[in-house]
C-alpha atoms as a PDB file:
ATOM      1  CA  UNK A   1       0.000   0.000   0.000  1.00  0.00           C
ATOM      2  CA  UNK A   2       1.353   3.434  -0.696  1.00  0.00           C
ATOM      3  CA  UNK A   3       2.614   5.352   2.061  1.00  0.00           C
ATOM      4  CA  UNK A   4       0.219   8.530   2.658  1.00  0.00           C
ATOM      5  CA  UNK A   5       1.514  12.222   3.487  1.00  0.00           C
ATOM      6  CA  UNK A   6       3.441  13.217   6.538  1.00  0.00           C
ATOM      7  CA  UNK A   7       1.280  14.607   8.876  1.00  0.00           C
ATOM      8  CA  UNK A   8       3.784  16.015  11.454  1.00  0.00           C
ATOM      9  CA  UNK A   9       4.863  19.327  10.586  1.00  0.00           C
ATOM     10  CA  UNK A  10       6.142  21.358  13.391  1.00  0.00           C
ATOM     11  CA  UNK A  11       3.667  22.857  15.771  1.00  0.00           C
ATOM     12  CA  UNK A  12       1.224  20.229  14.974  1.00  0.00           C
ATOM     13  CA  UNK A  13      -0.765  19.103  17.994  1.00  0.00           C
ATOM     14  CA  UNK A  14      -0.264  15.233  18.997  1.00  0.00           C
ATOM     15  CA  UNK A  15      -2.479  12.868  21.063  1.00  0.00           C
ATOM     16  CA  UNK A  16      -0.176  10.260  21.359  1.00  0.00           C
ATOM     17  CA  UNK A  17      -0.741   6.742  23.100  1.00  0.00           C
ATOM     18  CA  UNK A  18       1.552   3.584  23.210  1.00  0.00           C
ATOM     19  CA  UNK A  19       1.129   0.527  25.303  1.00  0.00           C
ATOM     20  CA  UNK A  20       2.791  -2.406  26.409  1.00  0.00           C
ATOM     21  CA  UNK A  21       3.140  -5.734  24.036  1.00  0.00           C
ATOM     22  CA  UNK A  22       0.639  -8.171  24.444  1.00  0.00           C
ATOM     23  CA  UNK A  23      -1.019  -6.056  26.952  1.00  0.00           C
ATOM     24  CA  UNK A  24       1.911  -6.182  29.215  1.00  0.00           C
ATOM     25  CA  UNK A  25       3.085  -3.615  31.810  1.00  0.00           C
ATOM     26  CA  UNK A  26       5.830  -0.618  30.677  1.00  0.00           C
ATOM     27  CA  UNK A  27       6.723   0.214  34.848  1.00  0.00           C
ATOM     28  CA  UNK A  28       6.865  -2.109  37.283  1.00  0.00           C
ATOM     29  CA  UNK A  29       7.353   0.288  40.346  1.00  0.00           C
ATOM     30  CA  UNK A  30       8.306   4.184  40.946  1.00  0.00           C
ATOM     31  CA  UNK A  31      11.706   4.051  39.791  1.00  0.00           C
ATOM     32  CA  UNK A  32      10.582   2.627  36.314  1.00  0.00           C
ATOM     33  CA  UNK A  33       7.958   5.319  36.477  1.00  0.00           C
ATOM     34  CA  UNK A  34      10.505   8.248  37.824  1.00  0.00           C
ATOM     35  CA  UNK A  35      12.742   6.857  35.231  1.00  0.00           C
ATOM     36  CA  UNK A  36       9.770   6.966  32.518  1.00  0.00           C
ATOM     37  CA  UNK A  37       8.780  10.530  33.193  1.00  0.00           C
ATOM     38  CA  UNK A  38      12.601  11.959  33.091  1.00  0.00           C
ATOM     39  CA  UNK A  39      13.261  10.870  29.725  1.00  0.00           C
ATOM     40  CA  UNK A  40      10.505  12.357  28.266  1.00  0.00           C
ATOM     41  CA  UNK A  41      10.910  15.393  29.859  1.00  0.00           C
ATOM     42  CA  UNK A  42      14.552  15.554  29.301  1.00  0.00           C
ATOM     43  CA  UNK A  43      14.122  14.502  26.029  1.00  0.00           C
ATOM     44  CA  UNK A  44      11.206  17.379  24.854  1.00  0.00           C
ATOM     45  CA  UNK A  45      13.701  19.741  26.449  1.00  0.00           C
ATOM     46  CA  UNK A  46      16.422  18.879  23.991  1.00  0.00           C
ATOM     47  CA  UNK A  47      14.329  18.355  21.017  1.00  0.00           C
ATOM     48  CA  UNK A  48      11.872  21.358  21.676  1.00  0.00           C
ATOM     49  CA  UNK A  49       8.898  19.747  21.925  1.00  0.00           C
ATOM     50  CA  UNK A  50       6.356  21.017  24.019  1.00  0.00           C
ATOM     51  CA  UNK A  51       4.429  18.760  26.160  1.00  0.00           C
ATOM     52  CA  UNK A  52       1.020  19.582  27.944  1.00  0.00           C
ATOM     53  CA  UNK A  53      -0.499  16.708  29.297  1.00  0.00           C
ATOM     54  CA  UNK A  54       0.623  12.768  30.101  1.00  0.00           C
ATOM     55  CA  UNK A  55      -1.065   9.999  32.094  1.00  0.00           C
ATOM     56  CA  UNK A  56       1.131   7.338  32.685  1.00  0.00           C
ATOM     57  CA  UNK A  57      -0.280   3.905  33.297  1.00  0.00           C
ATOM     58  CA  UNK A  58       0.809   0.419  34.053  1.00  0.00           C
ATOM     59  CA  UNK A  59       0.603  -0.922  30.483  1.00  0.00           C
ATOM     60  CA  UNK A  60       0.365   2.391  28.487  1.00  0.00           C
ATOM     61  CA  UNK A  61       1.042   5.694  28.173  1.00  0.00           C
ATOM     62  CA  UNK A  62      -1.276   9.240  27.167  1.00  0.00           C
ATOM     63  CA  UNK A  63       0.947  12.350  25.937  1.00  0.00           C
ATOM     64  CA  UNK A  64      -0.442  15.388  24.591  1.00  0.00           C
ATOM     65  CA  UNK A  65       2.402  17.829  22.330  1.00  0.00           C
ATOM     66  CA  UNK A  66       3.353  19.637  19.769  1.00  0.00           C
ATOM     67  CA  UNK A  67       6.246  18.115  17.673  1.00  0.00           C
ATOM     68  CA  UNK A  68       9.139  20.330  17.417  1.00  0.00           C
ATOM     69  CA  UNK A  69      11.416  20.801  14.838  1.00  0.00           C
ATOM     70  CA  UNK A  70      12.900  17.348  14.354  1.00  0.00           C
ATOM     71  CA  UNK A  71       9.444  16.317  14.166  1.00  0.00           C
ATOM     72  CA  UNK A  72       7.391  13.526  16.206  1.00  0.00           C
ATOM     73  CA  UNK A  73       8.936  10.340  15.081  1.00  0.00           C
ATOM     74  CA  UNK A  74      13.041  11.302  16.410  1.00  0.00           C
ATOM     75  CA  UNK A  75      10.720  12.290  19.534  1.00  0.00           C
ATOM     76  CA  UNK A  76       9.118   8.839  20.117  1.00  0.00           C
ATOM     77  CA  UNK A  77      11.684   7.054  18.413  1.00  0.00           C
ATOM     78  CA  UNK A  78      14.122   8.140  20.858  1.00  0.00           C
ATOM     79  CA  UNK A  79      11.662   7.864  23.833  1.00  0.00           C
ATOM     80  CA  UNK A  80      10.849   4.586  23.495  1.00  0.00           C
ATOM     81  CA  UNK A  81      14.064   3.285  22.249  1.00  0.00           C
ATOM     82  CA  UNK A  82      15.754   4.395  25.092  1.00  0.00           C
ATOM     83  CA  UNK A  83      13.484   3.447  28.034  1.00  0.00           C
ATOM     84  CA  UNK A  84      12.771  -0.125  26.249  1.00  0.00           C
ATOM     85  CA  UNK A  85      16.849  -0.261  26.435  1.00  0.00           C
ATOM     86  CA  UNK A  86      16.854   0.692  29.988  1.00  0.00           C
ATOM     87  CA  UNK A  87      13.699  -1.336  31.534  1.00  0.00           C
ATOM     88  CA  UNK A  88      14.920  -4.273  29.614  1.00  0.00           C
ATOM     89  CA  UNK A  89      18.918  -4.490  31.184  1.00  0.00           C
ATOM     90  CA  UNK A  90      16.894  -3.744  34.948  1.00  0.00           C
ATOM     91  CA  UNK A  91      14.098  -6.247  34.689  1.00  0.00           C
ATOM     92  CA  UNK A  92      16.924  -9.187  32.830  1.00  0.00           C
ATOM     93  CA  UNK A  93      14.819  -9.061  29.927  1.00  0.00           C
ATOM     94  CA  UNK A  94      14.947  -9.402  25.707  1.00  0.00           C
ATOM     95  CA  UNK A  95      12.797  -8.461  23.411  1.00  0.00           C
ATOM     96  CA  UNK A  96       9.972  -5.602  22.259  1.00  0.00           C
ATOM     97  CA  UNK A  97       8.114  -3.670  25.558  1.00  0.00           C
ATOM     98  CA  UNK A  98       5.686  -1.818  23.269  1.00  0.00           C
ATOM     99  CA  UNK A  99       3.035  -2.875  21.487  1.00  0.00           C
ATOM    100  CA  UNK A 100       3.783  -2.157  17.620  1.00  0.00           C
ATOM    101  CA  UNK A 101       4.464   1.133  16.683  1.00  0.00           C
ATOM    102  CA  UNK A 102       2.784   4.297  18.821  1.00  0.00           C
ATOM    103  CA  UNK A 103      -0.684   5.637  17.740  1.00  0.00           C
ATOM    104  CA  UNK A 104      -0.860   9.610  17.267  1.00  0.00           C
ATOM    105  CA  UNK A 105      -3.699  11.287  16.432  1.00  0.00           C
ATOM    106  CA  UNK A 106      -3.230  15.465  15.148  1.00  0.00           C
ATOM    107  CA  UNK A 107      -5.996  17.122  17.031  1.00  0.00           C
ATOM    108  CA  UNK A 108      -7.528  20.506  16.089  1.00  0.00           C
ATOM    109  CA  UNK A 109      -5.878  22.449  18.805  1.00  0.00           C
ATOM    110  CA  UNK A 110      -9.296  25.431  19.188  1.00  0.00           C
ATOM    111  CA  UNK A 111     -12.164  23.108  19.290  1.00  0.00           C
ATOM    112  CA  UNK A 112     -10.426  19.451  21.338  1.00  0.00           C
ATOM    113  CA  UNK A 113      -7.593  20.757  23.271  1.00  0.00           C
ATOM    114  CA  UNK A 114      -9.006  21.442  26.975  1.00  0.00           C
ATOM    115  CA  UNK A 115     -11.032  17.812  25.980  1.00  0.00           C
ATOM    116  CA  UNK A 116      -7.941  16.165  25.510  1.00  0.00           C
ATOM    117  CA  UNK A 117      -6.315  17.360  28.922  1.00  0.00           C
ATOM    118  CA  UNK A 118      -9.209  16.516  30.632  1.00  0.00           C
ATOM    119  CA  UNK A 119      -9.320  12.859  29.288  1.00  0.00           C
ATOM    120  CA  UNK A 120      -5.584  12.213  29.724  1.00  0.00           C
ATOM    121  CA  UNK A 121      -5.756  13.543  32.976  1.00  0.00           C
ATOM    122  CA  UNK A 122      -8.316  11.852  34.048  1.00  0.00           C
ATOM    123  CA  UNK A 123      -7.185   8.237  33.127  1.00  0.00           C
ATOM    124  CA  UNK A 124      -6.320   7.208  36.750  1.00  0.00           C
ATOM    125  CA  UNK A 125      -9.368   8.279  38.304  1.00  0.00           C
ATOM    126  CA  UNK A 126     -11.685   6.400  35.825  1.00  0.00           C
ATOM    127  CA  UNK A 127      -8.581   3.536  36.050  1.00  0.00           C
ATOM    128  CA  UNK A 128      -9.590   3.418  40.225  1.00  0.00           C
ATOM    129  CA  UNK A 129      -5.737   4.017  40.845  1.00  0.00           C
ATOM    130  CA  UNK A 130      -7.515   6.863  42.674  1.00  0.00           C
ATOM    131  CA  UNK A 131     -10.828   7.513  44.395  1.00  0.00           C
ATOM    132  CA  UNK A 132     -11.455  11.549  43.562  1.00  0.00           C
ATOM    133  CA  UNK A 133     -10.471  14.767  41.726  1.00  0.00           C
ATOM    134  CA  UNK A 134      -8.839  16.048  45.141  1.00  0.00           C
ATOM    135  CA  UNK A 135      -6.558  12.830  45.367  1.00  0.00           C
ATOM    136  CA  UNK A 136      -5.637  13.152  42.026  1.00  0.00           C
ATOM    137  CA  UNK A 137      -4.071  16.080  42.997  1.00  0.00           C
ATOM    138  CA  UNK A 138      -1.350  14.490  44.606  1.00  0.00           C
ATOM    139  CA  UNK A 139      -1.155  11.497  42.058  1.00  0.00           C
ATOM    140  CA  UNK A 140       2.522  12.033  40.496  1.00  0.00           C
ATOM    141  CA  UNK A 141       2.328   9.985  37.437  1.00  0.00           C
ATOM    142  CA  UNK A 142      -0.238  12.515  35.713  1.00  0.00           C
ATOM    143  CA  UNK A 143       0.386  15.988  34.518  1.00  0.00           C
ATOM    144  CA  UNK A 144      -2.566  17.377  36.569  1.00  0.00           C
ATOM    145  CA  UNK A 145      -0.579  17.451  39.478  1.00  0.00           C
ATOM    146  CA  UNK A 146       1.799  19.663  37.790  1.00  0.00           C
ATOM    147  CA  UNK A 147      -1.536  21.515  36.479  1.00  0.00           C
ATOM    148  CA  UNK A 148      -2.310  21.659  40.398  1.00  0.00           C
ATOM    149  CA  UNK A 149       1.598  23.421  41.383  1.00  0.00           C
ATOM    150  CA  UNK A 150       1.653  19.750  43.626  1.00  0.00           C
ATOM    151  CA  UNK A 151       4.657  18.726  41.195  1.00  0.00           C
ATOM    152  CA  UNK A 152       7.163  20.751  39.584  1.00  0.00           C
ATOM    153  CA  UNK A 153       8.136  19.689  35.859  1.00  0.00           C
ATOM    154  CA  UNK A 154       9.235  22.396  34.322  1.00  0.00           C
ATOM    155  CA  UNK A 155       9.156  20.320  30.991  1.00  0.00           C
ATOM    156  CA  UNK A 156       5.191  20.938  31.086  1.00  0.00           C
ATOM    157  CA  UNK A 157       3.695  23.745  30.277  1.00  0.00           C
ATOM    158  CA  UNK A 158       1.510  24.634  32.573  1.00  0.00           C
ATOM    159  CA  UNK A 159       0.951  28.041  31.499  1.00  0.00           C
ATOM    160  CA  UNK A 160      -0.092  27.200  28.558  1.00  0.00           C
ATOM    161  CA  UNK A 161      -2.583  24.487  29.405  1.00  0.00           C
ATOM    162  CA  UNK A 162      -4.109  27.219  32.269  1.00  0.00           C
ATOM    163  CA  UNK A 163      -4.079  29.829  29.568  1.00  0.00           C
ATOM    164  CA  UNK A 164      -6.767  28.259  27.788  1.00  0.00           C
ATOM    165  CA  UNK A 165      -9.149  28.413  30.729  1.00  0.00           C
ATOM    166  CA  UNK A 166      -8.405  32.042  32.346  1.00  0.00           C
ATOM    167  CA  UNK A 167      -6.566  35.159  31.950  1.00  0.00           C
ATOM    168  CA  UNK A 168      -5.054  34.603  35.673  1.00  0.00           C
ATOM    169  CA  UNK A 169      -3.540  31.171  37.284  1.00  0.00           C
ATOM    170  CA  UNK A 170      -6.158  31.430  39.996  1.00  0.00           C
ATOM    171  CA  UNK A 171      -9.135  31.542  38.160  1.00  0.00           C
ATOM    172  CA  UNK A 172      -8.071  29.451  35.192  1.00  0.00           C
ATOM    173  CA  UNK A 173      -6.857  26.611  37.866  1.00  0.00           C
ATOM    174  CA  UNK A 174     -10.391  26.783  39.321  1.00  0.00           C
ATOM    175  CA  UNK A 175     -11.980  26.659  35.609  1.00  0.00           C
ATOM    176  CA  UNK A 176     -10.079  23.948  35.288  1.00  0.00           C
ATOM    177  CA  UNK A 177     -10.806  21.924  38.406  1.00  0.00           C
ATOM    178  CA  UNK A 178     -14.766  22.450  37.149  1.00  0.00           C
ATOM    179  CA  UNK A 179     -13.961  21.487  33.818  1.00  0.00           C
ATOM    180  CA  UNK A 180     -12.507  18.142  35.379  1.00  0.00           C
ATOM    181  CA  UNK A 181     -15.182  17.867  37.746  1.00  0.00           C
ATOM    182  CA  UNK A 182     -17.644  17.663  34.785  1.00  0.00           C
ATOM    183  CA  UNK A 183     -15.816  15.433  32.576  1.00  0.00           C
ATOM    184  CA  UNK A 184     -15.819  12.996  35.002  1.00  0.00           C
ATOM    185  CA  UNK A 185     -19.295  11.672  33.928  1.00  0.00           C
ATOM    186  CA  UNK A 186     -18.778  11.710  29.980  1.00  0.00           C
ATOM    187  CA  UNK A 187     -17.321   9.285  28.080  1.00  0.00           C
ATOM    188  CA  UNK A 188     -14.991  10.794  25.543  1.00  0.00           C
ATOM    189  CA  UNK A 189     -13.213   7.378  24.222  1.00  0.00           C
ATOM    190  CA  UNK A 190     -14.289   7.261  21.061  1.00  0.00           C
ATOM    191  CA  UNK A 191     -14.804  10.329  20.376  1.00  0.00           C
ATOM    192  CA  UNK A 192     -11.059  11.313  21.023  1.00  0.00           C
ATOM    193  CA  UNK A 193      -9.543   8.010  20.311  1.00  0.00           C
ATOM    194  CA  UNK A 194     -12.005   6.189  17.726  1.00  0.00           C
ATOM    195  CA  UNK A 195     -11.441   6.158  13.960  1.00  0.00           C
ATOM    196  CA  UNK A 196     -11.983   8.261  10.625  1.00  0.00           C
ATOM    197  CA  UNK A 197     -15.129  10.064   9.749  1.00  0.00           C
ATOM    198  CA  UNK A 198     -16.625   9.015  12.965  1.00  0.00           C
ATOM    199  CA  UNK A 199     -14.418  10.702  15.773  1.00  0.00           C
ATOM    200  CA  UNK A 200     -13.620  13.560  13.402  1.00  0.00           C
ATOM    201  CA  UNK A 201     -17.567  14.683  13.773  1.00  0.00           C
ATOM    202  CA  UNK A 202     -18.504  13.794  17.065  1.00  0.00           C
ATOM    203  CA  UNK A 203     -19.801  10.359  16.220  1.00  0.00           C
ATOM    204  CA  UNK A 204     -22.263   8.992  13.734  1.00  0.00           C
ATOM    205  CA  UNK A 205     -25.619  10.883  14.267  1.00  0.00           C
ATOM    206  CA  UNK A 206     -23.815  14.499  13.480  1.00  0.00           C
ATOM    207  CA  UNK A 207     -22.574  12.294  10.237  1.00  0.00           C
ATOM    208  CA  UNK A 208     -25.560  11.592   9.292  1.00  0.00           C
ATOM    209  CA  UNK A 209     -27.254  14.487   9.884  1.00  0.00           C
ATOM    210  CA  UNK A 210     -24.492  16.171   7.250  1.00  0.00           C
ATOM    211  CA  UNK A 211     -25.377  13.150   5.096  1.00  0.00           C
ATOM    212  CA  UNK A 212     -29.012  14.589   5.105  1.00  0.00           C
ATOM    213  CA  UNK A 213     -28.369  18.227   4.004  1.00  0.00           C
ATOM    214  CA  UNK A 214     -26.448  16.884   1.366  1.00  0.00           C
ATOM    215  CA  UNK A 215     -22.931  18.166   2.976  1.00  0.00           C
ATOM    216  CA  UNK A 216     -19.862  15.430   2.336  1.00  0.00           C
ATOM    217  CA  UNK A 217     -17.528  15.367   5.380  1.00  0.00           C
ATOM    218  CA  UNK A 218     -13.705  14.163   5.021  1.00  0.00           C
ATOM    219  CA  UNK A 219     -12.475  11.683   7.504  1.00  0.00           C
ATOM    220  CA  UNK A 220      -8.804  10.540   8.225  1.00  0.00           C
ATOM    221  CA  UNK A 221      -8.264   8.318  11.057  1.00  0.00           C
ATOM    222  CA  UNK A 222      -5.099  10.207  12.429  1.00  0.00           C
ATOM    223  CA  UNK A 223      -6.712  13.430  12.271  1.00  0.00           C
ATOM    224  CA  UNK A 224      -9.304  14.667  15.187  1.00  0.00           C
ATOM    225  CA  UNK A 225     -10.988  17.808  14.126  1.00  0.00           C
ATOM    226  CA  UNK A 226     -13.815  19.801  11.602  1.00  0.00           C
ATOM    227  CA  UNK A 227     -13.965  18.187   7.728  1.00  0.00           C
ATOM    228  CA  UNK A 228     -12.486  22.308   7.022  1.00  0.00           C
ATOM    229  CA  UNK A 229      -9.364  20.900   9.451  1.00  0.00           C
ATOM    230  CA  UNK A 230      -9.092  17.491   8.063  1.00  0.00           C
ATOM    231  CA  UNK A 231      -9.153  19.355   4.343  1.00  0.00           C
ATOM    232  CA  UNK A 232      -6.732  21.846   4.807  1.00  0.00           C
ATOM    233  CA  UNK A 233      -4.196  19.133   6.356  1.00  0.00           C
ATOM    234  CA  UNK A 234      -4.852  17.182   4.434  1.00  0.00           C
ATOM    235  CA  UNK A 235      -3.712  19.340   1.613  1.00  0.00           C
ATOM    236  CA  UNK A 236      -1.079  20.629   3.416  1.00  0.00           C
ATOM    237  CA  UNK A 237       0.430  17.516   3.714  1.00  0.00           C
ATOM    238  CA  UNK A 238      -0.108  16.723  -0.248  1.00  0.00           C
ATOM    239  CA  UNK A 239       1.774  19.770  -1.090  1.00  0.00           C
ATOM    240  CA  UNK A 240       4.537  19.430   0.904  1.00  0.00           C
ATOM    241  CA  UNK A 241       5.066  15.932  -0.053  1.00  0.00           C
ATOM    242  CA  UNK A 242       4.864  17.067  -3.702  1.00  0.00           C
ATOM    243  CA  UNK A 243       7.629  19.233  -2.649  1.00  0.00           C
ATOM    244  CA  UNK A 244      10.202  16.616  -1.116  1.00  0.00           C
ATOM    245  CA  UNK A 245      13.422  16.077  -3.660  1.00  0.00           C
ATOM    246  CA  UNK A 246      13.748  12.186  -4.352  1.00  0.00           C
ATOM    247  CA  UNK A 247      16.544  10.624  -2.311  1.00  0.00           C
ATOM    248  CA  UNK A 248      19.387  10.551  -4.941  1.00  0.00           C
ATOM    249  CA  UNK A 249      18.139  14.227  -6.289  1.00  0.00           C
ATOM    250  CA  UNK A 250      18.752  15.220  -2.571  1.00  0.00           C
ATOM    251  CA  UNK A 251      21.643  13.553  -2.233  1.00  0.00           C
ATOM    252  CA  UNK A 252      23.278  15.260  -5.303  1.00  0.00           C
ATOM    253  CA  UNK A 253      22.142  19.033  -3.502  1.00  0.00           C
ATOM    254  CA  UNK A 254      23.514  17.912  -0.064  1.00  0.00           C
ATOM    255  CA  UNK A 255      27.014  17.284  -1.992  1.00  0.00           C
ATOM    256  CA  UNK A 256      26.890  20.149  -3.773  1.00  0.00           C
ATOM    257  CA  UNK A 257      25.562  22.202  -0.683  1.00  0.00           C
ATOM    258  CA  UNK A 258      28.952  21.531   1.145  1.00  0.00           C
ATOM    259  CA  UNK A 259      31.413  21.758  -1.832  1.00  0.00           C
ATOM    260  CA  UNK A 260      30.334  25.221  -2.126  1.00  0.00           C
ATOM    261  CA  UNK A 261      30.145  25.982   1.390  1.00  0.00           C
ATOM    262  CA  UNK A 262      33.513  24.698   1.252  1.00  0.00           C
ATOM    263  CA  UNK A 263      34.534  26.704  -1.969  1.00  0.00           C
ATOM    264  CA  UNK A 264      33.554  29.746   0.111  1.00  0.00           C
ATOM    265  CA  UNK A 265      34.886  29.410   3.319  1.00  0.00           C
ATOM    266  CA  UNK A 266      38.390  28.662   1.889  1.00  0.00           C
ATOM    267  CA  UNK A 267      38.318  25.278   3.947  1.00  0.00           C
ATOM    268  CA  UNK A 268      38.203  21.418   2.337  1.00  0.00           C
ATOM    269  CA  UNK A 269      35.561  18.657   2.669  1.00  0.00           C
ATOM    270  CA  UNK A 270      37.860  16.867   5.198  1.00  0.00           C
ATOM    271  CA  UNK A 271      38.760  19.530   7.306  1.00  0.00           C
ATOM    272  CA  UNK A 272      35.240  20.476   7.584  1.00  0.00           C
ATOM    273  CA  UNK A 273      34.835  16.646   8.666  1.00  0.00           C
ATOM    274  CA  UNK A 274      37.461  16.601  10.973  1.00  0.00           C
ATOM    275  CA  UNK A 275      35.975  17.508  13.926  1.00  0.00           C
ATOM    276  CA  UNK A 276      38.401  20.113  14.321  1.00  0.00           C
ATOM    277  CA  UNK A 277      36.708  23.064  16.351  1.00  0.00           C
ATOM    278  CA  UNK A 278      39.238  26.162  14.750  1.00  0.00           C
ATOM    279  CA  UNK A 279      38.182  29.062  12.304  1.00  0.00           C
ATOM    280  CA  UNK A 280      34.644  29.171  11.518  1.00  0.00           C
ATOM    281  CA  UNK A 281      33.925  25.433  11.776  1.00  0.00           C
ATOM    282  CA  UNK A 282      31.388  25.320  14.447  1.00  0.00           C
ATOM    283  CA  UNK A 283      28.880  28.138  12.328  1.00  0.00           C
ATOM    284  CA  UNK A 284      29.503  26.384   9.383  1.00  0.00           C
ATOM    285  CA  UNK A 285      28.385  23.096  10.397  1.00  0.00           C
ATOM    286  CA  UNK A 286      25.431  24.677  12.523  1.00  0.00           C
ATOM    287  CA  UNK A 287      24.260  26.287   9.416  1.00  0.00           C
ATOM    288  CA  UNK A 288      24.430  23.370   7.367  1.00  0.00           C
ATOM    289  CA  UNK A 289      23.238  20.911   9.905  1.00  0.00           C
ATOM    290  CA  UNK A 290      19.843  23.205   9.849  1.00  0.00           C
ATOM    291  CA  UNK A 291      19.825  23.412   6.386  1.00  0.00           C
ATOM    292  CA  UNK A 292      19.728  19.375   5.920  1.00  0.00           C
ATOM    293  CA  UNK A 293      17.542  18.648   8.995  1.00  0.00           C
ATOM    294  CA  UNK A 294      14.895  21.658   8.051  1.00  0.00           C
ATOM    295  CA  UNK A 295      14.991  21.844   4.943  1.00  0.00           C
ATOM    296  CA  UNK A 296      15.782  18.722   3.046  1.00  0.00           C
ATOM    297  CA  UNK A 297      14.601  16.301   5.788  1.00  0.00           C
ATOM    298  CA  UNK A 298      17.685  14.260   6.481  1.00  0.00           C
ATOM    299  CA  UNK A 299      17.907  12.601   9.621  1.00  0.00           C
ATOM    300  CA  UNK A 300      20.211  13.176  12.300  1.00  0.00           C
ATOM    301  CA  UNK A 301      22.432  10.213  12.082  1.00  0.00           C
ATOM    302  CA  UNK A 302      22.681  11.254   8.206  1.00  0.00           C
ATOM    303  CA  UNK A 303      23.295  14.528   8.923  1.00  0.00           C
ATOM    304  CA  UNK A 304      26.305  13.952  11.627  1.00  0.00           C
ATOM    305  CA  UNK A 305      27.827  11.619   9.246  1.00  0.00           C
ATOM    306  CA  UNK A 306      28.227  14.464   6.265  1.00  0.00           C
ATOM    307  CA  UNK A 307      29.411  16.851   8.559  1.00  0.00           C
ATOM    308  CA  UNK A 308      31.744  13.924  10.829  1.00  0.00           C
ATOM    309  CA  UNK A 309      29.742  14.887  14.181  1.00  0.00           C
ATOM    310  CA  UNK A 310      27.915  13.198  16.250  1.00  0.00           C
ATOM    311  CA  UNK A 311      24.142  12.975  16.222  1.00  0.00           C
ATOM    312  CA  UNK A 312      23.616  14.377  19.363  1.00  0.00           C
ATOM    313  CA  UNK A 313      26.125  16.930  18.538  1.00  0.00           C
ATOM    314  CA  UNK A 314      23.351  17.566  15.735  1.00  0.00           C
ATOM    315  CA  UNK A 315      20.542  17.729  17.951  1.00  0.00           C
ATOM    316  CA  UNK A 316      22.552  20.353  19.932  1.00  0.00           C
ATOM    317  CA  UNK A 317      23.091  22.527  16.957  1.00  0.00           C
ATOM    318  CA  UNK A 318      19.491  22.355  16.507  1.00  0.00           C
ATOM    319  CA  UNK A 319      18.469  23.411  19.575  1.00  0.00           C
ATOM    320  CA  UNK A 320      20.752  26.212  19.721  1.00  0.00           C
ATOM    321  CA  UNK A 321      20.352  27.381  16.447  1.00  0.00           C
END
């Protein structure tokens, strides 16, 4: 089957979920949790990705963010990479921890975004893990105790999640807390998590209602928002994929990129390899590490190895750029 556009532009709003193989549990105790919850807030520090809302559960994980400039996949590829690397040497065990590949749905930040925080936050207190709102409070492995000032992460933003319910932290926290308080009673699953056509339109009676007047909705199961949202990024995505050079076209501009970036700095392909950290070298391979990673799409590892750095010494450049 052909491979449909990138949806993952920076900026884009993610409700991502994984879970556990076969069902199986991702933490086993608070130090696989505490270990959990640093990476991924070390990690959306380094990569720039801003993170608003997590629920952390035995067998699976809720994350609301926006992907940054490297995109979602080096995010979650790193993520879960990492911790799967980790929980496996601690627990003396081989093998996959989660379940496939990660499901992310793009949301339509205006009309789902305080929905989404609600239902993430939520999870453990519909879960039983704990018995009310106030408790929850004081439950660490949720962002709503960061929401709450109980738990400092400064990797969440909580300004911006209490921004969208007040002008002021005081009465946005208490907007929030009624917002909660309501959402207890509704079942959003499938109407945040389902599929296509369906979750994109608040299930199937506003469908077919539309049907009725005559008006044809788009659906795309990764997408959670209005048939004007799903159009536009849909197109969005089109175009820009129109747009992306084939591999050995952007292979060719890559080579030529740094023989003339060469040519002008009065400097040779090797030196500019060398890891060598005199004259100019450290702007020059800044500028061209953004170029390739922005611009052309070329991963880090690719990246480092034109410019004979490291890929975290990529991810660096990025950041600081």
């Amino acid at each position: 089957m052909p491979r449909g556009p990138r949806l993952d532009e920076p900026g884009t709003l993610h409700h991502v979920m994984m879970r556990g193989i076969e069902k199986g549990t991702i933490v086993q105790d608070g130090i696989d949790r505490t270990e959990f919850l640093k990476r991924m807030g070390t990690l959306a520090q380094i990569t720039q990705t801003p993170l608003y809302a997590f629920a952390l559960m035995n067998n699976h994980v809720h994350i609301l963010l926006k992907s940054g400039p490297l995109g979602l996949a080096s995010y979650m590829r790193r993520l879960l990479s990492g911790y799967a690397q980790y929980y496996n040497r601690r627990h003396n065990r081989v093998g996959h921890l989660f379940q496939n590949r990660y499901k992310s749905i793009i949301c339509e930040e205006e009309a789902y975004f305080d929905k989404l925080v609600a239902y993430i936050h939520l999870n453990p207190l519909k879960a039983g893990l704990v018995e009310t709102l106030e408790a929850l409070a004081s439950y660490p492995w949720t962002g709503h105790a960061v929401i709450m000032n109980r738990i400092n992460h400064s990797w969440l933003d909580r300004d911006y999640v209490l921004g969208f319910f007040g002008s002021s932290h005081r009465t946005a926290k208490k907007a929030y807390l009624d917002y909660l308080q309501e959402e207890i009673g509704q079942d959003r699953q499938k109407e945040l998590t389902g599929g296509g056509i369906v979750r994109s339109h608040g299930g199937w009676i506003n469908v077919l209602s539309m049907r009725k007047k005559g008006i044809r909705a788009l659906g795309d199961e990764r997408i959670l928002g209005s048939d004007a949202f799903v159009r536009q990024l849909l197109k969005d995505a089109e175009e820009g994929q129109k747009s992306e050079l084939p591999g050995e076209e952007r292979g060719r501009l890559i080579e030529c990129e740094i023989e003339q970036t060469c040519r002008d700095a009065g400097i040779t392909e090797s030196f500019l390899r060398s890891g060598s950290l005199s004259m100019n070298l450290p702007v020059i391979r800044k500028q061209l590490a953004v170029k390739f990673v922005i611009e052309h799409g070329l991963s880090l590892t690719e990246t480092a190895r034109q410019l004979g750095v490291t890929a975290s010494a990529v991810s660096y450049m990025l950041k600081h750029r």
